[in-house]
Protein backbone atom coordinates (compact mmCIF):
# COMPACT_ATOMS: atom_id res chain seq x y z
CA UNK A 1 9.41 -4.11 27.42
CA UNK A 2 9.69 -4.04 23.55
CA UNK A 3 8.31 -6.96 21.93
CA UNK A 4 11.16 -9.81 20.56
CA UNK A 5 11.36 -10.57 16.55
CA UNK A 6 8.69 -13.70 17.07
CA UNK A 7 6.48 -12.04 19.28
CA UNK A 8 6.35 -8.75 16.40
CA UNK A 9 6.01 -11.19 13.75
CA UNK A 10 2.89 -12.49 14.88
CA UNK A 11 1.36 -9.56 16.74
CA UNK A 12 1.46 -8.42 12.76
CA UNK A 13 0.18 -11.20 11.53
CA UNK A 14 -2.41 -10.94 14.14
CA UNK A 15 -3.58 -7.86 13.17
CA UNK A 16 -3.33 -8.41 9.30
CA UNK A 17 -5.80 -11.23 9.77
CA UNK A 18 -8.34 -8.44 12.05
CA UNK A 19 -7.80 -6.07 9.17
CA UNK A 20 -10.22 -4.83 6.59
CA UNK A 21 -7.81 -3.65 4.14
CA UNK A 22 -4.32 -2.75 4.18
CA UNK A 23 -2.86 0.71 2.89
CA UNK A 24 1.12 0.29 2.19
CA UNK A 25 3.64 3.03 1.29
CA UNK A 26 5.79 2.31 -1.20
CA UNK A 27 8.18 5.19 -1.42
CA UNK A 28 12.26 5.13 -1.48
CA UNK A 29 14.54 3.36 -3.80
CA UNK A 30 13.36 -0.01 -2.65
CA UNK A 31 10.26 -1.25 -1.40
CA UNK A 32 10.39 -2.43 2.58
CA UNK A 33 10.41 -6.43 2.21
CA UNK A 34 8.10 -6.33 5.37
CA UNK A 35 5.47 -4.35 3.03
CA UNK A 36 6.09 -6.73 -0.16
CA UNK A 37 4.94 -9.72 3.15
CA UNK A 38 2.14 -7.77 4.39
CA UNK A 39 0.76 -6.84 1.19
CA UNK A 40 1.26 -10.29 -0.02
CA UNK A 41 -0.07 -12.13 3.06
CA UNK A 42 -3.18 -9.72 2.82
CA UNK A 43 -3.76 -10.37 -1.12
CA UNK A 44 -4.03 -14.18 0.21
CA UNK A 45 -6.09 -13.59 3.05
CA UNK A 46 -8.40 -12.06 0.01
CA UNK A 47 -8.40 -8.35 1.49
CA UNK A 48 -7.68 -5.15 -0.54
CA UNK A 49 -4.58 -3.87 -0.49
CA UNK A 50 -4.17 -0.01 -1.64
CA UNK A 51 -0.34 1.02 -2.23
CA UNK A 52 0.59 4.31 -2.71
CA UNK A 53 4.05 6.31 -4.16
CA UNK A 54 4.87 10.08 -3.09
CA UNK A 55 7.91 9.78 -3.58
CA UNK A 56 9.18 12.24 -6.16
CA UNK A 57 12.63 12.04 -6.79
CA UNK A 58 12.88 11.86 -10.32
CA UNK A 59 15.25 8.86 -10.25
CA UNK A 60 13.00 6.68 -8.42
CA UNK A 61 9.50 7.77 -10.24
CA UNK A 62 9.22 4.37 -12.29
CA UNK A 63 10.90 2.00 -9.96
CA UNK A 64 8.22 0.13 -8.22
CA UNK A 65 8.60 -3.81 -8.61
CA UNK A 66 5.73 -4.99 -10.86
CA UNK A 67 4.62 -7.93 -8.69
CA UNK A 68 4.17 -5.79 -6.21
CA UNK A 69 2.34 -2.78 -7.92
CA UNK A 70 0.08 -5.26 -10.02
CA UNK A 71 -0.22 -7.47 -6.86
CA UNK A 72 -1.91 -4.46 -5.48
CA UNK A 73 -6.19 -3.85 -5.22
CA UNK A 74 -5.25 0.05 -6.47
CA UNK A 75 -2.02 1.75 -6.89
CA UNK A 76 -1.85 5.24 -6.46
CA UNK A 77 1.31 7.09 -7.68
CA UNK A 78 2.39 11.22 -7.97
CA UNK A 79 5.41 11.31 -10.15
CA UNK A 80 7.67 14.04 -10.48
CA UNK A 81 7.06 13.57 -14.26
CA UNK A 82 3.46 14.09 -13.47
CA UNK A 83 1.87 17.23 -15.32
CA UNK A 84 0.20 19.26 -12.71
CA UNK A 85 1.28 16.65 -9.77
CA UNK A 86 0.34 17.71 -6.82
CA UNK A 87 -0.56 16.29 -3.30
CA UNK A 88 -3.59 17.73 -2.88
CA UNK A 89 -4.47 15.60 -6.22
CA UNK A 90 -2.87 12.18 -5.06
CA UNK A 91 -5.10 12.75 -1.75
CA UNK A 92 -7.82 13.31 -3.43
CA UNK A 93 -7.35 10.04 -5.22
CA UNK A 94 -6.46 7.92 -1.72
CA UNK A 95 -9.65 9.17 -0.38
CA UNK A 96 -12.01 8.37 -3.69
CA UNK A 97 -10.17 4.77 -3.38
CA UNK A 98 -10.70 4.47 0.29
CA UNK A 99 -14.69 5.03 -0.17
CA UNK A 100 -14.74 2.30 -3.07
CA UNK A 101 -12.65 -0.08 -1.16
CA UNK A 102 -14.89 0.29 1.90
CA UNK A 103 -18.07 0.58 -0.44
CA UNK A 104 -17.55 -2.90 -2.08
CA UNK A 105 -17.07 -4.39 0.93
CA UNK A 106 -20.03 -3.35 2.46
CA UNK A 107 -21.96 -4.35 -0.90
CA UNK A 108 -19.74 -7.47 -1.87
């Protein structure tokens, strides 16, 4: 049986408290309220939260709310405006911030 609205809500909250970090996507024209929560209930639980953007419809390339994007650990964006944007690049940056997110918590 699918979970009701309260019983969701705090099997999330649940597992934002368990969680290390949290990793939220931040593509379309507006960000998910649910992610603007999570990432904002993690950034008070003191845990890193890494947001990302792949999103590359021209019109949307600078819209990402500055609470949220500053509010963030690390941001990670490939705009269409981008020279040489690629995915391969924006990967290659998840995974370098990954390994420093995971590194300073194993030395912090």
């Amino acid at each position: 049986m699918p979970l009701g609205y309260e019983e969701l809500v705090l099997s999330n909250l649940t597992a934002l408290r368990a969680a290390d970090m949290v990793v939220a996507c931040l593509d379309g024209a507006d960000e998910d309220a649910a992610t603007w929560f999570e990432a904002g209930y993690a950034r008070a639980l003191d845990k890193p939260v890494l947001a990302y953007r792949t999103d590359l419809r021209r019109e949307h390339a600078q819209r990402v709310n500055t609470m949220l994007r500053h509010g963030c650990t690390e941001y990670l964006h490939m705009s269409a405006l981008d020279e040489g944007a690629s995915l391969e690049r924006l990967v290659a940056g998840f995974a370098a911030e990954l390994s420093a997110i995971r590194n300073q918590g194993e030395h912090g």
